[in-house]
C-alpha atoms as a PDB file:
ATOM      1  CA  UNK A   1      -4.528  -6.054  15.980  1.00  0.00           C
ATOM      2  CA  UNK A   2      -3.869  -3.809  18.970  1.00  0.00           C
ATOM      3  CA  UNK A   3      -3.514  -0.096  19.229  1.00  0.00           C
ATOM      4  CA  UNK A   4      -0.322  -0.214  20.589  1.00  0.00           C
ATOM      5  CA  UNK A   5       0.653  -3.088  17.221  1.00  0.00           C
ATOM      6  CA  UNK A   6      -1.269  -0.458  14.847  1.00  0.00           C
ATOM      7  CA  UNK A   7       0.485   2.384  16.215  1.00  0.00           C
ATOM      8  CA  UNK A   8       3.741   0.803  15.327  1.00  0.00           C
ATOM      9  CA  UNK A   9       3.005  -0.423  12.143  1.00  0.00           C
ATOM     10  CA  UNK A  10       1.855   3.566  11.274  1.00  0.00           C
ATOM     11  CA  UNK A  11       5.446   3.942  12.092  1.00  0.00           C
ATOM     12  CA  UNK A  12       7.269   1.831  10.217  1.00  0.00           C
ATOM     13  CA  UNK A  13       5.021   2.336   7.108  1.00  0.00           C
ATOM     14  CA  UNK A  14       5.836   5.733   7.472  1.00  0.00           C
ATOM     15  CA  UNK A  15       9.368   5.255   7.556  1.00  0.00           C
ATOM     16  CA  UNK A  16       8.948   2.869   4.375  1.00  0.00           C
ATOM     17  CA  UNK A  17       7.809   5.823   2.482  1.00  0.00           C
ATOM     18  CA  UNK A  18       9.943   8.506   3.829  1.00  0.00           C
ATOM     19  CA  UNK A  19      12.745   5.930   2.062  1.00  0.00           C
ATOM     20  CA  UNK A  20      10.961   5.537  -0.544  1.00  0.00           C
ATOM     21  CA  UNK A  21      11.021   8.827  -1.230  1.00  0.00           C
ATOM     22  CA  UNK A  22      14.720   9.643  -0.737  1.00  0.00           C
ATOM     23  CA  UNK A  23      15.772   6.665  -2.684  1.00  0.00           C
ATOM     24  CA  UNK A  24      13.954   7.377  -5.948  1.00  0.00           C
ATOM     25  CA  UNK A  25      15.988   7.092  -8.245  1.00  0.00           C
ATOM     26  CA  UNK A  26      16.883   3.778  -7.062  1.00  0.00           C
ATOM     27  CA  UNK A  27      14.676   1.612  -9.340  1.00  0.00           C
ATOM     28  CA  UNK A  28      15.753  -2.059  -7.035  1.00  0.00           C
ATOM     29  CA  UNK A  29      15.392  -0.274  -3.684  1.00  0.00           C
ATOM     30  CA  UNK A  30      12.069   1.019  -4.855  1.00  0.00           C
ATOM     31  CA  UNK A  31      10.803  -1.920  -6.012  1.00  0.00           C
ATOM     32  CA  UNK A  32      11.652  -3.956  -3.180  1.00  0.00           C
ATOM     33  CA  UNK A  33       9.726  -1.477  -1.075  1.00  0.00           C
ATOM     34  CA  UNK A  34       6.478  -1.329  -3.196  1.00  0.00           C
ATOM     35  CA  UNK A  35       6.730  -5.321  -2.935  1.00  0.00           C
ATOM     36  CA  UNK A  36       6.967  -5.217   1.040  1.00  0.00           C
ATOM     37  CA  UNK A  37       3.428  -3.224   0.781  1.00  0.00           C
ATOM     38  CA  UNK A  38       2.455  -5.744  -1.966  1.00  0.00           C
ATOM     39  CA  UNK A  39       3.228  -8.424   0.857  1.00  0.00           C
ATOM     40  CA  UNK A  40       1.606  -6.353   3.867  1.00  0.00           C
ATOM     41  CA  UNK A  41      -1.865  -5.670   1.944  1.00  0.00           C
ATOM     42  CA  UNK A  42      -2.794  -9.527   1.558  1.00  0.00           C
ATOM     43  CA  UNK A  43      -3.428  -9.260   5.668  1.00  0.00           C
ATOM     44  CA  UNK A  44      -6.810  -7.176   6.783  1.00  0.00           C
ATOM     45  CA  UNK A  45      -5.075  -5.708   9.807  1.00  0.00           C
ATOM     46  CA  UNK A  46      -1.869  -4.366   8.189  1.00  0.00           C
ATOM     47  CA  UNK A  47      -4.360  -3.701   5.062  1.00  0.00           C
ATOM     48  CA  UNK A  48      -6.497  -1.086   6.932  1.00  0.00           C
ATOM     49  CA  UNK A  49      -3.561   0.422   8.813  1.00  0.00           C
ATOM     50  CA  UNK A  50      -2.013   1.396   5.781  1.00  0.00           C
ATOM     51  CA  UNK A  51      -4.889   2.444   3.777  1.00  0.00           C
ATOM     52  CA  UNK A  52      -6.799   4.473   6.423  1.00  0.00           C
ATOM     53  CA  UNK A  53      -3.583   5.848   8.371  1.00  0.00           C
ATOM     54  CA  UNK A  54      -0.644   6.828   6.118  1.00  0.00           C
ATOM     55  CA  UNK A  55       0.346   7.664   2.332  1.00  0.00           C
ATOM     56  CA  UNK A  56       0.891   5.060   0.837  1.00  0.00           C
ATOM     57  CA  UNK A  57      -1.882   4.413  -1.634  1.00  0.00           C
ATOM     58  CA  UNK A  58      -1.085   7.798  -2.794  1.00  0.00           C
ATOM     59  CA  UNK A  59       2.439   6.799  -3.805  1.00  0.00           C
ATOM     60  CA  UNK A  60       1.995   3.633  -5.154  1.00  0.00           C
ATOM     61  CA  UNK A  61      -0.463   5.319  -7.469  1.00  0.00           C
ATOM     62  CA  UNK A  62       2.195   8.032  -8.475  1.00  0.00           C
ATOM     63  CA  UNK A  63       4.340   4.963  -9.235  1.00  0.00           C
ATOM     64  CA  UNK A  64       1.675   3.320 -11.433  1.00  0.00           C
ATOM     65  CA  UNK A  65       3.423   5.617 -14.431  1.00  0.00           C
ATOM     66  CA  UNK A  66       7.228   4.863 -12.951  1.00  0.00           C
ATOM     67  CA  UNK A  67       9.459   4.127 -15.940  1.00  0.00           C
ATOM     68  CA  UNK A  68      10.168   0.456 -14.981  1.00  0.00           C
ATOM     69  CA  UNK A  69       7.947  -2.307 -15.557  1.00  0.00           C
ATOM     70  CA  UNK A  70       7.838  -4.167 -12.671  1.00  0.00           C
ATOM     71  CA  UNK A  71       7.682  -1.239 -10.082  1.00  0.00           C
ATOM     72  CA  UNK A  72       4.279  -0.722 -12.455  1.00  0.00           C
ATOM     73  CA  UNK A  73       3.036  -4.535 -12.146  1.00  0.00           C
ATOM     74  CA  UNK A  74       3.787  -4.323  -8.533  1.00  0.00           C
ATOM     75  CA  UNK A  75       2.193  -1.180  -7.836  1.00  0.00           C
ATOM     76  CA  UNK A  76      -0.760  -2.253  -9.807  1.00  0.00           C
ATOM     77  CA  UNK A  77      -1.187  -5.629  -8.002  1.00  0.00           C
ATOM     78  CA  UNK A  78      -1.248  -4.053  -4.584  1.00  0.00           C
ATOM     79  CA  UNK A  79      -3.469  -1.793  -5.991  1.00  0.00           C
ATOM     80  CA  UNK A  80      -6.140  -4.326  -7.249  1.00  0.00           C
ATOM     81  CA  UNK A  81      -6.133  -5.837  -4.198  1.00  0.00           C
ATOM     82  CA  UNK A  82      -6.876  -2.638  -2.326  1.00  0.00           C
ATOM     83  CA  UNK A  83      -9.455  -2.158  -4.629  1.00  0.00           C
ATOM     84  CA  UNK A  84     -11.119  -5.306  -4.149  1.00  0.00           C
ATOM     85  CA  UNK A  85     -11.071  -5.651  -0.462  1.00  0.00           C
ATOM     86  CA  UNK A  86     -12.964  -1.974  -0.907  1.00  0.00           C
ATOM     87  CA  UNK A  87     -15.551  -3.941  -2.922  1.00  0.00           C
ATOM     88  CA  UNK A  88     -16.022  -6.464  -1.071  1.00  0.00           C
ATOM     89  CA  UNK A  89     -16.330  -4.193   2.620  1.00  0.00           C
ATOM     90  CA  UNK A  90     -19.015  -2.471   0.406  1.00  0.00           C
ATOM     91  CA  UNK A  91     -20.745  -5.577  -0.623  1.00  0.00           C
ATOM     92  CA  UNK A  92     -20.590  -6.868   2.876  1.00  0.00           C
ATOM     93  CA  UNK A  93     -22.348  -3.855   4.724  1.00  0.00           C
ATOM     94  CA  UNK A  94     -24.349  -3.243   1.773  1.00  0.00           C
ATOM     95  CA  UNK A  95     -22.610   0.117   1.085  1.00  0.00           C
ATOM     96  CA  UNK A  96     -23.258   1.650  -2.477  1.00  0.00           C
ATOM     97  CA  UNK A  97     -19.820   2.572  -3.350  1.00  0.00           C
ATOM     98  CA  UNK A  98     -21.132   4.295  -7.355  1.00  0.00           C
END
């Protein structure tokens, strides 16, 4: 990925998550976002450019404990598969990660 790609995709991940915030309350809007990061995290590029460069971990983990289900299973998917593409960069370079 390129700077100038990277730089853009800060951007609109930001943006995701400033509406993600204002829309709240919106249980369908805010699942549909959490599933567009879902989607985004399965690629390494987009994958490191929203873990190492914006918020977004840190929200999906605040929405871990949301009230509906399936912003929870979402959430927790895209989580697992942050988490294992940590283990696995550790494994790799031989990183002790405990």
């Amino acid at each position: 990925m390129t700077a100038s790609c990277s730089s853009r995709l800060v951007v609109v991940v930001v943006v995701v998550v400033v509406v993600i915030v204002a829309k709240q309350e919106d249980d369908e809007m805010v699942l549909q976002i959490v599933y567009v990061f879902y989607q985004m995290i399965f690629h390494q590029s987009t994958r490191e450019v929203i873990i190492k460069q914006t918020q977004a971990p840190a929200y999906l983990i605040d929405l871990m404990h949301d009230k509906n289900r399936e912003i929870c299973k979402v959430c927790d998917n895209t989580l697992d598969i942050i988490s294992v593409s940590f283990f696995i960069f550790c494994n790799y370079y031989n990183i002790n990660y405990i």
